[in-house]
Protein backbone atom coordinates (compact mmCIF):
# COMPACT_ATOMS: atom_id res chain seq x y z
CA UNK A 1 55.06 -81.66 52.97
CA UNK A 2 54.73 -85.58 52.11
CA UNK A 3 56.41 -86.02 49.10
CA UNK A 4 54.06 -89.39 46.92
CA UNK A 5 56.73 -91.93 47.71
CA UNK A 6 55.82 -90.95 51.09
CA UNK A 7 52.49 -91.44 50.48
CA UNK A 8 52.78 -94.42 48.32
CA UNK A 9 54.83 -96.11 51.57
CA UNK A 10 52.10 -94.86 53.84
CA UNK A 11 49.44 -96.53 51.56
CA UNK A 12 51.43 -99.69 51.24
CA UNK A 13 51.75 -100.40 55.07
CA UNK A 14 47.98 -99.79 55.48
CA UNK A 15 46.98 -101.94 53.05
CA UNK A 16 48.94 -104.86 54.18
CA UNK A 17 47.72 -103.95 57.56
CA UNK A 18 44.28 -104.60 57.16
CA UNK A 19 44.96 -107.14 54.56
CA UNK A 20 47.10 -108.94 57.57
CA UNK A 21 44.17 -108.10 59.97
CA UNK A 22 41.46 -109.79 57.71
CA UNK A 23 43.58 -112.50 57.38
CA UNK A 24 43.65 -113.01 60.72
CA UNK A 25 39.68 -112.34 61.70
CA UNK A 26 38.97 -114.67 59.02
CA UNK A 27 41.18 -117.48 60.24
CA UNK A 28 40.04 -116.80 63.85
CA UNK A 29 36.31 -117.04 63.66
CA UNK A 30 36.87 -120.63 62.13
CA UNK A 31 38.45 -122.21 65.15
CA UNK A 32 35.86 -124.06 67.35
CA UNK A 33 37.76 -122.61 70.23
CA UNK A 34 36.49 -118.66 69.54
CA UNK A 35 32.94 -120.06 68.89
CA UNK A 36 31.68 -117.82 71.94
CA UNK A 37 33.35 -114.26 70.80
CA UNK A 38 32.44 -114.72 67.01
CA UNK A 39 28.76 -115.75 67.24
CA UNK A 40 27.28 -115.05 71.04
CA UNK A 41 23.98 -115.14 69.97
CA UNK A 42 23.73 -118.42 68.68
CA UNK A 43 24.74 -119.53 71.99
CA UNK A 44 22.28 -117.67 73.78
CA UNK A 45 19.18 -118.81 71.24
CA UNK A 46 20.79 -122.71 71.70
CA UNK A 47 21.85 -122.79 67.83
CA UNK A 48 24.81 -123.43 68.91
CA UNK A 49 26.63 -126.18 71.26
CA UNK A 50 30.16 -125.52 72.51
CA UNK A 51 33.02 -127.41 70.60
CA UNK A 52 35.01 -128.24 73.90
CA UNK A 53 32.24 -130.93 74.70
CA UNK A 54 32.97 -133.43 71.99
CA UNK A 55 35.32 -134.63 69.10
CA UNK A 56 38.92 -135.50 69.23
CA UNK A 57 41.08 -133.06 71.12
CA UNK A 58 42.82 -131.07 68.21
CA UNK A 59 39.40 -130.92 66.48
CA UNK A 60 38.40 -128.60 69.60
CA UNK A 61 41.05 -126.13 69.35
CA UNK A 62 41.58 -126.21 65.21
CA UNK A 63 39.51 -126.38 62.79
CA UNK A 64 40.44 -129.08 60.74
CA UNK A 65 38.03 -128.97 57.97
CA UNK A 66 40.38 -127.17 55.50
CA UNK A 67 37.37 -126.66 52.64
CA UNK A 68 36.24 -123.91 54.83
CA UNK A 69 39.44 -121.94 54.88
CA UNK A 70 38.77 -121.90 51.14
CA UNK A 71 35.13 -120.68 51.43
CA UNK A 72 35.91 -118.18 54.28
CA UNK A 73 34.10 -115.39 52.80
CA UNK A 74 30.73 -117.03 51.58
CA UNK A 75 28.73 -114.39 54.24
CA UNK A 76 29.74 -111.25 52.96
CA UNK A 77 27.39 -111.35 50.15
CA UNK A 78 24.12 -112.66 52.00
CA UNK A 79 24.63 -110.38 54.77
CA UNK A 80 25.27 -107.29 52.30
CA UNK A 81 21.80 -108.86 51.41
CA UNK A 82 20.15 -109.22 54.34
CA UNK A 83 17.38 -106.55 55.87
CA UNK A 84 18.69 -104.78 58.63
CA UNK A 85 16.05 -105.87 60.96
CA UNK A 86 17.26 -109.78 60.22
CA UNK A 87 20.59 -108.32 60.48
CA UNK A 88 20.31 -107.28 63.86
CA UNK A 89 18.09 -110.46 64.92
CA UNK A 90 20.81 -112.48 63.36
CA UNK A 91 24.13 -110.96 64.32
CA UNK A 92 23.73 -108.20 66.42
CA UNK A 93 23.44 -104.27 66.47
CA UNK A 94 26.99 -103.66 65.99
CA UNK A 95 27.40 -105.83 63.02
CA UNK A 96 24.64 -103.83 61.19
CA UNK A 97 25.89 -101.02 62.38
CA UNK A 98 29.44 -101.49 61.25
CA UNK A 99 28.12 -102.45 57.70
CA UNK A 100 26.26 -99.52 57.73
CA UNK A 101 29.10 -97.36 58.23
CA UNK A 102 31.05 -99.95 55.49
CA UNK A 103 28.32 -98.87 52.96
CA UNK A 104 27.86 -95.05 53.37
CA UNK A 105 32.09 -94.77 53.55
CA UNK A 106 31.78 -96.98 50.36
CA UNK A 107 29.34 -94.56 48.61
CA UNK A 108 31.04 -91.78 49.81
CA UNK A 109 34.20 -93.10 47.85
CA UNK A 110 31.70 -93.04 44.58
CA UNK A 111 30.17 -89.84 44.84
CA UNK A 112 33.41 -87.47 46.35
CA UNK A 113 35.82 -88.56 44.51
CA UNK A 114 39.35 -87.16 45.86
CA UNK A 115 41.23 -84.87 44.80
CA UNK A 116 45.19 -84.92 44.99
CA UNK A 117 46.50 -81.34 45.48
CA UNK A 118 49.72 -79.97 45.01
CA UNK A 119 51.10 -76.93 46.11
């Protein structure tokens, strides 16, 4: 049987985990250079140019604009807000589907809370 410092450990390392892995998503989908894998679509509808075409050389690789590191996380709340339909038009099935499942686990959390059991 897990004893809670076990648990508390096993909690810890998760939560840095995805705290390391959001880190990293968010820092990813600013370089110019991952354009294609974060928003396809855009390319396809020609909202979008590639970043390899033009600009100094670093500037196509990094993103050098270091306001936007700050604001990294200004689309969470508009596409919490969005209709699904837009959703899907805008960023894809799996996208609304994944913040679907993001939603129902987070009212699940509200309405069941757990219980800890002992024996």
């Amino acid at each position: 049987m897990a004893t809670l410092k076990d648990i508390e450990v096993a909690a810890a390392i998760n939560i840095l985990s995805a705290l390391a892995f959001f880190v990293a998503f968010a820092i990813l989908r600013l370089q110019p250079v991952n354009d294609r894998v974060y928003f396809p679509k855009w390319y396809l509808k020609g909202l979008r140019s590639s970043p390899l075409n033009c600009g100094a050389f670093a500037a196509k690789f990094i993103n050098l604009d270091f306001k936007s590191y700050i604001r990294f996380l200004n689309w969470m709340p508009a596409a919490l807000q969005m209709p699904e339909p837009e959703l899907i038009d805008h960023a894809g099935l799996d996208s609304a589907v994944y913040l679907r499942i993001y939603l129902v686990g987070y009212d699940l959390k509200n309405h069941f809370p757990v219980a800890l059991m002992d024996d």
